[in-house]
PDB file of N, CA and C in Angstrom:
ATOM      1  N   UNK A   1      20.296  16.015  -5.146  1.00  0.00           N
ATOM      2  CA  UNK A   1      20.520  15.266  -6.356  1.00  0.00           C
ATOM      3  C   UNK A   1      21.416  16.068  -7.287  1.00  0.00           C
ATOM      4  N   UNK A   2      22.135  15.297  -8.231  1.00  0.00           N
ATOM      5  CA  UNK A   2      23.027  15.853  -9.029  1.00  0.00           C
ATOM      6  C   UNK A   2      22.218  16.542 -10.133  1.00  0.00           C
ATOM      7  N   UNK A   3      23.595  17.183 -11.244  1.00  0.00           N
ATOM      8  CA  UNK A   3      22.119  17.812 -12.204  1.00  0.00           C
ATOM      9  C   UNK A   3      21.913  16.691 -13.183  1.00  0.00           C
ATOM     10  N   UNK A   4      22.640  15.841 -13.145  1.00  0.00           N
ATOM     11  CA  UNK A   4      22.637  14.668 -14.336  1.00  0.00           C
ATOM     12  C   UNK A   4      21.790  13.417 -14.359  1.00  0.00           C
ATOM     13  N   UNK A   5      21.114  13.197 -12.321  1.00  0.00           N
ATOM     14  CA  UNK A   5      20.370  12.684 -12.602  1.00  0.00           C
ATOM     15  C   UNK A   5      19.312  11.899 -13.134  1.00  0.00           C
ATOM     16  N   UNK A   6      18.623  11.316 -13.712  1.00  0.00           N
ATOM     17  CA  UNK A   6      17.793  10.948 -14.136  1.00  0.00           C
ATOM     18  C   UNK A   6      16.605  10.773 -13.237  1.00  0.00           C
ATOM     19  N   UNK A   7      15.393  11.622 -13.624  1.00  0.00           N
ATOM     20  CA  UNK A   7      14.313  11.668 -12.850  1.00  0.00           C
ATOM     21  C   UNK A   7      13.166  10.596 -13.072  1.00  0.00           C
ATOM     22  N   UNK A   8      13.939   9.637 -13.883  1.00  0.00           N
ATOM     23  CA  UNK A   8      12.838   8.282 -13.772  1.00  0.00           C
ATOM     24  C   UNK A   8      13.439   7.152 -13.226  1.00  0.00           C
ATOM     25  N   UNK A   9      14.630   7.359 -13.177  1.00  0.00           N
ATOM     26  CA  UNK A   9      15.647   6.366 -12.173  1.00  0.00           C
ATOM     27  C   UNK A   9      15.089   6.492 -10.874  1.00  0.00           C
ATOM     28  N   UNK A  10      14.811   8.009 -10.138  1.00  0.00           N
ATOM     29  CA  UNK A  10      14.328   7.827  -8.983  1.00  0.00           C
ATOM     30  C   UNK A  10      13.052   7.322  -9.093  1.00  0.00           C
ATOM     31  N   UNK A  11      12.042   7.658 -10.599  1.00  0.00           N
ATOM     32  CA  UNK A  11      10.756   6.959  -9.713  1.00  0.00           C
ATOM     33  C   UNK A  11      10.956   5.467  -9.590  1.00  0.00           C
ATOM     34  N   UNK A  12      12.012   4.730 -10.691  1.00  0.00           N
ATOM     35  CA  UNK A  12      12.100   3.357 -10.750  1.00  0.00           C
ATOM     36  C   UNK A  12      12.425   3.114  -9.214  1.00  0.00           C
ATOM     37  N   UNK A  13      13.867   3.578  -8.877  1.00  0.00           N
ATOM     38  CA  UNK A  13      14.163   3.322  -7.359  1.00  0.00           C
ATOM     39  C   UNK A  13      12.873   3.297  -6.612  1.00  0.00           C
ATOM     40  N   UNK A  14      12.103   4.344  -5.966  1.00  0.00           N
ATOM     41  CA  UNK A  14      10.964   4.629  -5.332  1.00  0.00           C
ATOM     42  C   UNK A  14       9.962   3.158  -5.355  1.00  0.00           C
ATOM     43  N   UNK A  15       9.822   3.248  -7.083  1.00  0.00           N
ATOM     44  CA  UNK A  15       8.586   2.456  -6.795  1.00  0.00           C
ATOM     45  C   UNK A  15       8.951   1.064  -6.639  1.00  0.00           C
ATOM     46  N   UNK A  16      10.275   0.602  -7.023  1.00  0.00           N
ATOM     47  CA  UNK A  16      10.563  -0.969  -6.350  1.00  0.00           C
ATOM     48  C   UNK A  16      10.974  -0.792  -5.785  1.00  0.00           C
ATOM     49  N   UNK A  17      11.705   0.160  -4.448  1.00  0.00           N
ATOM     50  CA  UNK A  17      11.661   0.161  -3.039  1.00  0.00           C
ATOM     51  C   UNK A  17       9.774   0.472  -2.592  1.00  0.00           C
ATOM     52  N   UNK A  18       8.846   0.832  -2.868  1.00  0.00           N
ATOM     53  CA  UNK A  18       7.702   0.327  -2.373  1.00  0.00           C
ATOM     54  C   UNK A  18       7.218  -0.860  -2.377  1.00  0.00           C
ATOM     55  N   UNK A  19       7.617  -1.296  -3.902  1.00  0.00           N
ATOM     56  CA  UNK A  19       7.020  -2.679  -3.989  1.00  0.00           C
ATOM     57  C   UNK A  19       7.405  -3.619  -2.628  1.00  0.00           C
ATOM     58  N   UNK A  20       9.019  -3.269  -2.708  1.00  0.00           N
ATOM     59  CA  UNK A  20       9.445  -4.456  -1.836  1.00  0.00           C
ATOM     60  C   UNK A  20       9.059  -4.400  -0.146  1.00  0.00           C
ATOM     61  N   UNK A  21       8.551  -3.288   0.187  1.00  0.00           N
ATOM     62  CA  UNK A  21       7.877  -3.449   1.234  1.00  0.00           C
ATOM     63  C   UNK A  21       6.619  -3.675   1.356  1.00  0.00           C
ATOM     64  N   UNK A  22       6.087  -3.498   0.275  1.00  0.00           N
ATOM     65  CA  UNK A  22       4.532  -3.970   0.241  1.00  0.00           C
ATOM     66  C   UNK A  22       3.829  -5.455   0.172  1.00  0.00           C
ATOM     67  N   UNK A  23       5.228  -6.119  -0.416  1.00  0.00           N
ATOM     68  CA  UNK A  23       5.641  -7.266  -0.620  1.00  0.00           C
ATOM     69  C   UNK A  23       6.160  -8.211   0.796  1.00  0.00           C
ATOM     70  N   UNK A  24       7.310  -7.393   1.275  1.00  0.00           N
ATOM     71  CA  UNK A  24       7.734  -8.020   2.811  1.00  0.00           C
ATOM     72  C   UNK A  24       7.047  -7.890   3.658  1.00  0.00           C
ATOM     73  N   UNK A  25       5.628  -7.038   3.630  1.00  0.00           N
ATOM     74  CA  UNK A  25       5.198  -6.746   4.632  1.00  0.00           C
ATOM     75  C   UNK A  25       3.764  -7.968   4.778  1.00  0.00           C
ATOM     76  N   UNK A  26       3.401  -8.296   3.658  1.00  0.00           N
ATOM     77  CA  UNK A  26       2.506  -9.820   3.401  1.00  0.00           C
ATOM     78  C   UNK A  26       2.709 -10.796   4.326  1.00  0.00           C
ATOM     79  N   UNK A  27       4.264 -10.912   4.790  1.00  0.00           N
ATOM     80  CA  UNK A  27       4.486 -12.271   5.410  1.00  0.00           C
ATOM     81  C   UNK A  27       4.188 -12.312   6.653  1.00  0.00           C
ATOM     82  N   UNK A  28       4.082 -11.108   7.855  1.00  0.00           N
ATOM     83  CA  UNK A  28       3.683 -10.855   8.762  1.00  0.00           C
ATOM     84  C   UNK A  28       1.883 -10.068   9.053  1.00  0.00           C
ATOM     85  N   UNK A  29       1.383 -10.508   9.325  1.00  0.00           N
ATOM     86  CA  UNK A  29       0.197  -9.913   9.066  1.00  0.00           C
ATOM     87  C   UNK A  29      -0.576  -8.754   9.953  1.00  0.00           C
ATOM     88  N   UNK A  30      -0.171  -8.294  11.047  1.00  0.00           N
ATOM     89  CA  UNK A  30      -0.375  -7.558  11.973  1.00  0.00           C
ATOM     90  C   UNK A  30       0.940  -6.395  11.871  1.00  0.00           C
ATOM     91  N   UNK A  31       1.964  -6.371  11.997  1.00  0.00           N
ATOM     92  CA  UNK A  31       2.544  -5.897  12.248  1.00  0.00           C
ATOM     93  C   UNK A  31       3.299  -5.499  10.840  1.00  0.00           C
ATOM     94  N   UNK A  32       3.336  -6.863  10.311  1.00  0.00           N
ATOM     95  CA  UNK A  32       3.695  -6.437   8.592  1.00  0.00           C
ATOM     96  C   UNK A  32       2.695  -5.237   7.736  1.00  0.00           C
ATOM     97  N   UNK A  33       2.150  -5.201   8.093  1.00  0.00           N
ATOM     98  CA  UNK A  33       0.513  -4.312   8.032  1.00  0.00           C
ATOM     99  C   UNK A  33       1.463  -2.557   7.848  1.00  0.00           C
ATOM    100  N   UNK A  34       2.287  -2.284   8.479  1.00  0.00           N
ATOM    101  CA  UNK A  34       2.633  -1.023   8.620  1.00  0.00           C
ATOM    102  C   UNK A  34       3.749  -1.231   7.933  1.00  0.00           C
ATOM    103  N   UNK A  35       4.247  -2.228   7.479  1.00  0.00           N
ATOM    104  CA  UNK A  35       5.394  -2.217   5.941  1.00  0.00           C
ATOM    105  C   UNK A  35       4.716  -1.873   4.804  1.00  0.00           C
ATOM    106  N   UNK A  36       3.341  -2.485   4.750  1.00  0.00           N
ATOM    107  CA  UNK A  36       2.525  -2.336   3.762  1.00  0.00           C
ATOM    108  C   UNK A  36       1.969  -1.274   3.061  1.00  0.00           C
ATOM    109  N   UNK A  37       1.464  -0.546   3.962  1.00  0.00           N
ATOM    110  CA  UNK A  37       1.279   0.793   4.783  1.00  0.00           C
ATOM    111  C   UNK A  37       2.422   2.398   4.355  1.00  0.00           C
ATOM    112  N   UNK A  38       3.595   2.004   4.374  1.00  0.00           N
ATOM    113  CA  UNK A  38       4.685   2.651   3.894  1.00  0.00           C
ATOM    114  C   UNK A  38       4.673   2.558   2.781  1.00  0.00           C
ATOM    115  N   UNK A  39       4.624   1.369   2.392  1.00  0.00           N
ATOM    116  CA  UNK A  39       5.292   0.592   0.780  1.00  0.00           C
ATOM    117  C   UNK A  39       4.097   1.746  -0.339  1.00  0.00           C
ATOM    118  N   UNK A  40       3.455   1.428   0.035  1.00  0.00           N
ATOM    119  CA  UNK A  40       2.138   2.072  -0.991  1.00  0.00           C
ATOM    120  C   UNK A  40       1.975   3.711  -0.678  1.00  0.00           C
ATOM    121  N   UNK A  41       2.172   4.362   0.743  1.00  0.00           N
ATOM    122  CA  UNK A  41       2.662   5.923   0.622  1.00  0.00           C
ATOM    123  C   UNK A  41       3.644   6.014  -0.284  1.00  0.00           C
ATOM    124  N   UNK A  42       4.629   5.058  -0.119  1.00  0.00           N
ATOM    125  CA  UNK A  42       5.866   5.201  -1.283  1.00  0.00           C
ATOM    126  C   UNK A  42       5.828   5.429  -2.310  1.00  0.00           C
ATOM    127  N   UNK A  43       5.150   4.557  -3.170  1.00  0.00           N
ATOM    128  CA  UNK A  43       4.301   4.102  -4.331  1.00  0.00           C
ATOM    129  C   UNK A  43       3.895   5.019  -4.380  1.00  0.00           C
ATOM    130  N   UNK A  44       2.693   5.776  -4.122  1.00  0.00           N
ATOM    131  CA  UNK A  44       1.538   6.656  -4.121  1.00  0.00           C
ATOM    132  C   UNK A  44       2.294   8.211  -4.798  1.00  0.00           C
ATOM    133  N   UNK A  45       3.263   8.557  -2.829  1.00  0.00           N
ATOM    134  CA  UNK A  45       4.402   9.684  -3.681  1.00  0.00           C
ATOM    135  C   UNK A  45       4.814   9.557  -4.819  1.00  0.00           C
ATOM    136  N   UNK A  46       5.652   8.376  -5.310  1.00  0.00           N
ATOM    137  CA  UNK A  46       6.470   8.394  -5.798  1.00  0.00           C
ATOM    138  C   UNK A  46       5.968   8.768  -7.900  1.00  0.00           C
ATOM    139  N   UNK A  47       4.514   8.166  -8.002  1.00  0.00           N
ATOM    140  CA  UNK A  47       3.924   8.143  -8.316  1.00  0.00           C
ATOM    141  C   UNK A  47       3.184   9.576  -8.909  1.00  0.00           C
ATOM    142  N   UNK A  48       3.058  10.148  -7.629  1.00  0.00           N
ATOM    143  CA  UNK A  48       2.721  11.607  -8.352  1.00  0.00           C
ATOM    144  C   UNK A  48       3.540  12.851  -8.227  1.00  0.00           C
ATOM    145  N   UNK A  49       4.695  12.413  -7.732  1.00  0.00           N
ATOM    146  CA  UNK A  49       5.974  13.595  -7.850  1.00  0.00           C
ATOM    147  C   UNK A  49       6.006  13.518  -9.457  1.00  0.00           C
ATOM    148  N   UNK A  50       6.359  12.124 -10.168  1.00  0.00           N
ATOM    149  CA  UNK A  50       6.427  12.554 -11.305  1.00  0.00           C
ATOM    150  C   UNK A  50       4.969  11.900 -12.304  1.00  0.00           C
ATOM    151  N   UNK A  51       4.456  12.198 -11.997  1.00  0.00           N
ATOM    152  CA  UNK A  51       3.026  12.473 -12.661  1.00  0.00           C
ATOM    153  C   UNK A  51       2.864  11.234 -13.444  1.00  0.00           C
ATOM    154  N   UNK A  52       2.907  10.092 -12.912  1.00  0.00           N
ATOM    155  CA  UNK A  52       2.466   8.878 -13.767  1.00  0.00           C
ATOM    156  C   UNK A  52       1.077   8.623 -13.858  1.00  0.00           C
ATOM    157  N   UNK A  53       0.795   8.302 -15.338  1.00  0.00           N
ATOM    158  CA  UNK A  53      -0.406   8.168 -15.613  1.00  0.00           C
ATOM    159  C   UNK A  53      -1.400   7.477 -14.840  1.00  0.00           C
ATOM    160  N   UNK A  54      -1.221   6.866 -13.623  1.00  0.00           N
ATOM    161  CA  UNK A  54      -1.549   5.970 -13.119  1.00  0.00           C
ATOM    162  C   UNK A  54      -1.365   6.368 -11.446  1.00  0.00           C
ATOM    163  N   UNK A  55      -1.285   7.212 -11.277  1.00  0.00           N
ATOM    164  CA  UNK A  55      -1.098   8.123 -10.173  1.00  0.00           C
ATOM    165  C   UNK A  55      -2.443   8.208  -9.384  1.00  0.00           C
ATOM    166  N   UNK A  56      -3.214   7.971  -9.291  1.00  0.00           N
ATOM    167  CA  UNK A  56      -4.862   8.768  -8.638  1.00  0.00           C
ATOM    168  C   UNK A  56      -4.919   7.113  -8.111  1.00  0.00           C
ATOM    169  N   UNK A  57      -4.561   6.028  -9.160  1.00  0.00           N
ATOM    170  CA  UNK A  57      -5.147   4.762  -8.580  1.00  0.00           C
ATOM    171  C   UNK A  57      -4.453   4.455  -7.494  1.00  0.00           C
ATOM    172  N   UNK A  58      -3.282   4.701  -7.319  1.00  0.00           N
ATOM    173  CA  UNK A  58      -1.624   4.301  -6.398  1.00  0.00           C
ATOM    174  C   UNK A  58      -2.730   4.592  -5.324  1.00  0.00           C
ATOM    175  N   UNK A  59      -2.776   6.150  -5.269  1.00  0.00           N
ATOM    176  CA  UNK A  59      -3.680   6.561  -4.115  1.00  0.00           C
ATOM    177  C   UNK A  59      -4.817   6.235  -3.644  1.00  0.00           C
ATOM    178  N   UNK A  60      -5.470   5.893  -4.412  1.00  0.00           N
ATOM    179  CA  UNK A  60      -6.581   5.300  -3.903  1.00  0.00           C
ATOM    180  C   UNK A  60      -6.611   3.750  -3.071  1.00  0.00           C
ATOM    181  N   UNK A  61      -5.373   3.192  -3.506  1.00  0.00           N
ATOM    182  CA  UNK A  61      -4.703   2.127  -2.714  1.00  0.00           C
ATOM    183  C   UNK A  61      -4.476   2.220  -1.642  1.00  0.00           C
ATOM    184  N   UNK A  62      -3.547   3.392  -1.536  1.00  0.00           N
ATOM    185  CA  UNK A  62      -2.680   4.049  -0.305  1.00  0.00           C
ATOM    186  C   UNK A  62      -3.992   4.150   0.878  1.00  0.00           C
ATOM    187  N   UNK A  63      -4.792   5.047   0.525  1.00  0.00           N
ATOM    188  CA  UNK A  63      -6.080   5.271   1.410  1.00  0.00           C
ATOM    189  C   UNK A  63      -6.364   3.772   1.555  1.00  0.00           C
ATOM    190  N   UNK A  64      -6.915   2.903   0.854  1.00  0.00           N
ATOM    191  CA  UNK A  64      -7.795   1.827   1.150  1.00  0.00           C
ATOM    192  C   UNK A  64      -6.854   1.290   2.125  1.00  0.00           C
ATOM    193  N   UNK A  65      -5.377   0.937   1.892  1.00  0.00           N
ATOM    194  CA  UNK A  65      -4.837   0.199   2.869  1.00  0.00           C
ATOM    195  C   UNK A  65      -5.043   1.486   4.320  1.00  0.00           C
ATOM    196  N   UNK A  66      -4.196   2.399   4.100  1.00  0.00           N
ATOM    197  CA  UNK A  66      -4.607   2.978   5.353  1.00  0.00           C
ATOM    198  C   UNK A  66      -5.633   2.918   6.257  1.00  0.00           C
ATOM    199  N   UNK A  67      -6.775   3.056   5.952  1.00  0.00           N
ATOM    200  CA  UNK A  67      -8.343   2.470   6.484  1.00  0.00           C
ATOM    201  C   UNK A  67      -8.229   1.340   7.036  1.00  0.00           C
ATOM    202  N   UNK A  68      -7.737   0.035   6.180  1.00  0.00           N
ATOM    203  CA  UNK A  68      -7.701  -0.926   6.902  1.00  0.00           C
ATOM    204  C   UNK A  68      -6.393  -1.332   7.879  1.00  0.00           C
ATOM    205  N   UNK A  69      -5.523  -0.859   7.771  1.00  0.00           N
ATOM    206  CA  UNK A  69      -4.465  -0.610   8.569  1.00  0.00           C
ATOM    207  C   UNK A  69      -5.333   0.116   9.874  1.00  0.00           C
ATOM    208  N   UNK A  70      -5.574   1.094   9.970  1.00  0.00           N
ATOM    209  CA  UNK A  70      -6.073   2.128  11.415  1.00  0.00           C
ATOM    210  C   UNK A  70      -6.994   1.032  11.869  1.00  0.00           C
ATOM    211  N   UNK A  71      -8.029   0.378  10.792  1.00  0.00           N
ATOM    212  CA  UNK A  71      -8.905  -0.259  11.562  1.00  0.00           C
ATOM    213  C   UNK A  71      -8.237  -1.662  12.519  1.00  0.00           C
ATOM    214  N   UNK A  72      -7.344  -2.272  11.624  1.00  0.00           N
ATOM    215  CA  UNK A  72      -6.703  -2.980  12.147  1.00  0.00           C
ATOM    216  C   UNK A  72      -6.425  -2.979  13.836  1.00  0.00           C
ATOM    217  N   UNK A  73      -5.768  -1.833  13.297  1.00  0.00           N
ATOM    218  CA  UNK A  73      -4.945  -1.286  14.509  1.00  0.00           C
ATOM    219  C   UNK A  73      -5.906  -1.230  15.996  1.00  0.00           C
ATOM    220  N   UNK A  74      -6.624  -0.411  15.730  1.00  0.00           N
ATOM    221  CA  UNK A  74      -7.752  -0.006  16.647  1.00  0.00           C
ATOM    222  C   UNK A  74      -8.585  -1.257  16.770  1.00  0.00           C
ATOM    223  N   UNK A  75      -8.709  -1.674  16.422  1.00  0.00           N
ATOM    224  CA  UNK A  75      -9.294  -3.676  17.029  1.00  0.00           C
ATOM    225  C   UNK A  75      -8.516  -4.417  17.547  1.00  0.00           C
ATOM    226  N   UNK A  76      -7.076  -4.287  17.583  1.00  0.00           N
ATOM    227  CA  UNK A  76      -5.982  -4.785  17.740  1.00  0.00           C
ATOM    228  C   UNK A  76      -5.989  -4.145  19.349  1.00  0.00           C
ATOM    229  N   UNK A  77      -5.952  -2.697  19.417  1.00  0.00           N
ATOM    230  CA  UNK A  77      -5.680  -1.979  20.307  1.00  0.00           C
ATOM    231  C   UNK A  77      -6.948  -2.691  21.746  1.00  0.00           C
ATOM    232  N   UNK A  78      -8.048  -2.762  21.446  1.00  0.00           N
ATOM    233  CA  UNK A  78      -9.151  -2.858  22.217  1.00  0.00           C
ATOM    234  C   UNK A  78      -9.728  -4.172  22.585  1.00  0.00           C
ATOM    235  N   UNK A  79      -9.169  -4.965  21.608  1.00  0.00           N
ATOM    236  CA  UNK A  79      -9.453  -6.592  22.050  1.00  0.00           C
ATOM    237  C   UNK A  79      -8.367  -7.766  21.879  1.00  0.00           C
ATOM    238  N   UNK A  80      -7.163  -6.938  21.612  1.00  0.00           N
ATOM    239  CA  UNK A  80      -5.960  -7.901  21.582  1.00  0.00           C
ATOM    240  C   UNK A  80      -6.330  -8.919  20.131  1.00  0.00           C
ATOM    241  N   UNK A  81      -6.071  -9.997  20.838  1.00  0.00           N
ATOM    242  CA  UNK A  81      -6.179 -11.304  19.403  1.00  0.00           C
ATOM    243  C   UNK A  81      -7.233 -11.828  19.496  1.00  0.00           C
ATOM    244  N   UNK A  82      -8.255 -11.376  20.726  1.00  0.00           N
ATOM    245  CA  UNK A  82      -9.860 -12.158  21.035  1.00  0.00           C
ATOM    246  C   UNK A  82     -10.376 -11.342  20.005  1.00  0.00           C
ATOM    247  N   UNK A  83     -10.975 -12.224  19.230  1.00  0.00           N
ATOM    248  CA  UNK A  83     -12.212 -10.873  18.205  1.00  0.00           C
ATOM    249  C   UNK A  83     -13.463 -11.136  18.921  1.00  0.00           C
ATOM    250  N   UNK A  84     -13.650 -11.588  19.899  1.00  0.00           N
ATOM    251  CA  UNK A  84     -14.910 -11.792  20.520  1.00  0.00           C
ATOM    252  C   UNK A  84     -15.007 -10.410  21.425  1.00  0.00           C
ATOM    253  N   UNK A  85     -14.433  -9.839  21.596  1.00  0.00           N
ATOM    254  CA  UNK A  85     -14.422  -8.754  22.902  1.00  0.00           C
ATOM    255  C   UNK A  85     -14.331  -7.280  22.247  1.00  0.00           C
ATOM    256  N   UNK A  86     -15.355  -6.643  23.224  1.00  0.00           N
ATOM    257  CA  UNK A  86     -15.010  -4.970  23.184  1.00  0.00           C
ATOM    258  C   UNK A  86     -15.243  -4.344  22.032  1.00  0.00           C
ATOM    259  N   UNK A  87     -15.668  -4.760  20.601  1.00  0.00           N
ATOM    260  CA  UNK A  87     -15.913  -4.559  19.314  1.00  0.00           C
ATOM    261  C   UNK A  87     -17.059  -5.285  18.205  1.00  0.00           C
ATOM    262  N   UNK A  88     -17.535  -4.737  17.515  1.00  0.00           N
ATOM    263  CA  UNK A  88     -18.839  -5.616  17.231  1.00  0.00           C
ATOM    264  C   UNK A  88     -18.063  -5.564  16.188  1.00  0.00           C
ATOM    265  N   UNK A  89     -18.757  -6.641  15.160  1.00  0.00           N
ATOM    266  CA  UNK A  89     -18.529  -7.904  14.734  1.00  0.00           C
ATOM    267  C   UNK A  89     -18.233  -7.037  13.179  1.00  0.00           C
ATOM    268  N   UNK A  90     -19.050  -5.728  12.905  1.00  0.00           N
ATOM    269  CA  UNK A  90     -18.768  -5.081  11.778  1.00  0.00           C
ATOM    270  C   UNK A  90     -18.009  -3.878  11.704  1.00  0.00           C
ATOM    271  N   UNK A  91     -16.996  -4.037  12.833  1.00  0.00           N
ATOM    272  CA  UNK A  91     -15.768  -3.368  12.556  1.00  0.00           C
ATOM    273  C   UNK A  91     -14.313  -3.983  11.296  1.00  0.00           C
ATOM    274  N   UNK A  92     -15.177  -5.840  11.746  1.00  0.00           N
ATOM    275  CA  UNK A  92     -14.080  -6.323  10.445  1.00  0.00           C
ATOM    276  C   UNK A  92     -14.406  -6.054   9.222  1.00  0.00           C
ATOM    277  N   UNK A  93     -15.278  -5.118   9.339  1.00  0.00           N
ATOM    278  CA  UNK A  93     -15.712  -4.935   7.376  1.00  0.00           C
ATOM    279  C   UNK A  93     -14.949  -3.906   6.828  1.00  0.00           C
ATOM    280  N   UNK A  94     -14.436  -3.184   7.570  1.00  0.00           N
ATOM    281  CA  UNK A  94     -13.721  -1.934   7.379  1.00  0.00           C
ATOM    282  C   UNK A  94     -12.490  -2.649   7.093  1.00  0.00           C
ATOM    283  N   UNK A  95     -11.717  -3.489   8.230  1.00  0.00           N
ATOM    284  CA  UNK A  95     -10.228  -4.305   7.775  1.00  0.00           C
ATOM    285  C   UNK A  95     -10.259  -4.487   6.415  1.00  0.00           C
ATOM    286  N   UNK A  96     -11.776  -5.291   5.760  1.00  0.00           N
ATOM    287  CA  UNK A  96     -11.284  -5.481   4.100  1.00  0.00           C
ATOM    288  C   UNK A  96     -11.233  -4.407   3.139  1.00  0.00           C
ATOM    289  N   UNK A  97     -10.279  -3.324   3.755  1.00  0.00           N
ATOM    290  CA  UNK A  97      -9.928  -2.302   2.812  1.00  0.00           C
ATOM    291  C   UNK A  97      -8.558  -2.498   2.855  1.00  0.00           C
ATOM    292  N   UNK A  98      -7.990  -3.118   3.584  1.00  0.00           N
ATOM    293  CA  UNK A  98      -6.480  -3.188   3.621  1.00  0.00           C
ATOM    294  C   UNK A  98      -6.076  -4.567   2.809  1.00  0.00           C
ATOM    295  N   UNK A  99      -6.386  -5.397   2.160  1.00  0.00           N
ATOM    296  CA  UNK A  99      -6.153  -6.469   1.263  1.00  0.00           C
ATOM    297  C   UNK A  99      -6.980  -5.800   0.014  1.00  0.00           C
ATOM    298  N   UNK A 100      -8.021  -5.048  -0.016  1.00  0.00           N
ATOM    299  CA  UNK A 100      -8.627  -4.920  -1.431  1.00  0.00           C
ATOM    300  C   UNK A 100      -7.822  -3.716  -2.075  1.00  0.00           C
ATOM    301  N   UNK A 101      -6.772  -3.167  -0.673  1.00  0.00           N
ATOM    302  CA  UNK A 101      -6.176  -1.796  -0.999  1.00  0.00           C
ATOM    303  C   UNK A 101      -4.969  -2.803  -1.696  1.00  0.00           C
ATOM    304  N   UNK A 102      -4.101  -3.587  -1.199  1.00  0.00           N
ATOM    305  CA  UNK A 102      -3.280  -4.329  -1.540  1.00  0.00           C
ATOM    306  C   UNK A 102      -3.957  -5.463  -2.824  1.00  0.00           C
ATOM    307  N   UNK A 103      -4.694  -5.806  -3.086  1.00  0.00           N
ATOM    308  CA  UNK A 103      -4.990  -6.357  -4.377  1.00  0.00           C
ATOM    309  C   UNK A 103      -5.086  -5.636  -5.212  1.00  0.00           C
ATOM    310  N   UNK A 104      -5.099  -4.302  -5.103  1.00  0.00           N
ATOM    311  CA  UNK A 104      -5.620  -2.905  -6.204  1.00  0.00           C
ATOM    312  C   UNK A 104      -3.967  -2.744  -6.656  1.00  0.00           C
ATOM    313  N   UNK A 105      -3.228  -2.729  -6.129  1.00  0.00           N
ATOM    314  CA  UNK A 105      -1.675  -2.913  -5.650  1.00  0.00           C
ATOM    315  C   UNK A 105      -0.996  -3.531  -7.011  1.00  0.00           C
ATOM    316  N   UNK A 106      -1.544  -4.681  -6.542  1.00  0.00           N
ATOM    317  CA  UNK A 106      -1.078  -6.441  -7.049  1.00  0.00           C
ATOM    318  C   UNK A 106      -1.716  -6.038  -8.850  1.00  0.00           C
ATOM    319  N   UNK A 107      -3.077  -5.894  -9.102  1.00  0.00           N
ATOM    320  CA  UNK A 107      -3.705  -5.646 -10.498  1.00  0.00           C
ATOM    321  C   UNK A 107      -2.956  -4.284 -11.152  1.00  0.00           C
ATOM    322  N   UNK A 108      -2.524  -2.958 -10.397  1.00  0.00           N
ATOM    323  CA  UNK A 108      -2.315  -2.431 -10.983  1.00  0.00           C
ATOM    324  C   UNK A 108      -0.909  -2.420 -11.156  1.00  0.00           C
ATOM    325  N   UNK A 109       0.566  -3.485 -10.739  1.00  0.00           N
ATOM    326  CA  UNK A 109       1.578  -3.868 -11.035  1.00  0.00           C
ATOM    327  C   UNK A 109       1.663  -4.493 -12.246  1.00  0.00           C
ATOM    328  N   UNK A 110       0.564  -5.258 -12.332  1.00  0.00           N
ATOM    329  CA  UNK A 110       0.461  -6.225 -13.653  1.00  0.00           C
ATOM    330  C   UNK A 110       0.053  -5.751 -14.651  1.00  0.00           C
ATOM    331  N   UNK A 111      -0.711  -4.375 -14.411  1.00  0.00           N
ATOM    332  CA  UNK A 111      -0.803  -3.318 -15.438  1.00  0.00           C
ATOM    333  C   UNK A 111       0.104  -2.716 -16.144  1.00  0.00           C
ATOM    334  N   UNK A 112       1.050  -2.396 -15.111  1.00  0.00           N
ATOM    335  CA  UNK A 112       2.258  -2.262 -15.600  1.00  0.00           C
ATOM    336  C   UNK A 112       3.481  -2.779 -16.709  1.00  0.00           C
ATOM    337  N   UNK A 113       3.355  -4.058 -15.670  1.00  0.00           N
ATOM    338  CA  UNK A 113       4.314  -5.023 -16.482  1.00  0.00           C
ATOM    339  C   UNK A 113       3.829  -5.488 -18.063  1.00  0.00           C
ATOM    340  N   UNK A 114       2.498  -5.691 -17.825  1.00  0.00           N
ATOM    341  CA  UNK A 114       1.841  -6.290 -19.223  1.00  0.00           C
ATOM    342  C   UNK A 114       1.140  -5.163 -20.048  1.00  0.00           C
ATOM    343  N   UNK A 115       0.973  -4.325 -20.073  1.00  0.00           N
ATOM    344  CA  UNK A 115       0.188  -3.184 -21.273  1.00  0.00           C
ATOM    345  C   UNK A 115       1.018  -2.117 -21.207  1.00  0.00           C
ATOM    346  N   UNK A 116       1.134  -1.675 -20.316  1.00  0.00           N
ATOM    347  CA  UNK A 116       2.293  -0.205 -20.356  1.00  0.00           C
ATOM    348  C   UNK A 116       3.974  -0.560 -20.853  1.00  0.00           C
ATOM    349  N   UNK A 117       4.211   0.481 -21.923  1.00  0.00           N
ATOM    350  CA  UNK A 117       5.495  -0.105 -22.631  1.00  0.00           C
ATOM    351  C   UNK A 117       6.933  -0.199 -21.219  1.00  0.00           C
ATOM    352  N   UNK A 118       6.908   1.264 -20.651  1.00  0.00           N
ATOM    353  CA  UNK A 118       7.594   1.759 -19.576  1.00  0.00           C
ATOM    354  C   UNK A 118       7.131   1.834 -18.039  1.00  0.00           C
ATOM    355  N   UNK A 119       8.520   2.278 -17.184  1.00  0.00           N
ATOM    356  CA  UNK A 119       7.793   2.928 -15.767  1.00  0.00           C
ATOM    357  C   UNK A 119       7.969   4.770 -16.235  1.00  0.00           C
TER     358      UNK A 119
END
């Protein structure tokens, strides 16, 4: 980076290049899952490189989707698209960390936009 930079330009860049994958990644649901997945590491970094007040929650997103992402994955991996097979029935309880990680997402954008003056 130059020295003239501006070091909130990159978090702006950062964090609406997360958004927008966290966002594109909604429309596909399996596989979009690991846009999602990125989008919010993005977020998360981007978030506490420069120390936004709001930094600990990003992460706590980041994890929740991750959880439900792996779990995803690993049910995905062992019973294909049958949810009847090879997995009991309360492995899908773990998946709802990856939408409550992404609704945590969604509330704390709107936090943004509506009470906080800046990014």
């Amino acid at each position: 980076m130059s020295k003239d930079s501006n070091p909130e330009r990159v978090l702006q860049i950062g964090f609406y290049a997360g958004l927008l994958l966290v966002f594109l990644g909604v429309l596909e649901p399996l596989r979009g899952s690991l846009s999602v997945l990125f989008g919010s590491a993005l977020i998360a970094g981007v978030t506490y490189k420069y120390r936004d007040p709001q930094h600990g929650y990003y992460l706590i997103a980041a994890v929740l989707i991750f959880i439900g992402v792996l779990t995803l994955m690993i049910r995905y991996y062992f019973s294909g698209i049958d949810v009847e097979t090879a997995l009991l029935s309360s492995w899908g309880l773990f998946i709802l960390a990856y939408p409550i990680g992404w609704l945590f997402i969604l509330v704390l954008l709107f936090v943004r936009l509506f009470w906080m003056k800046k990014i």
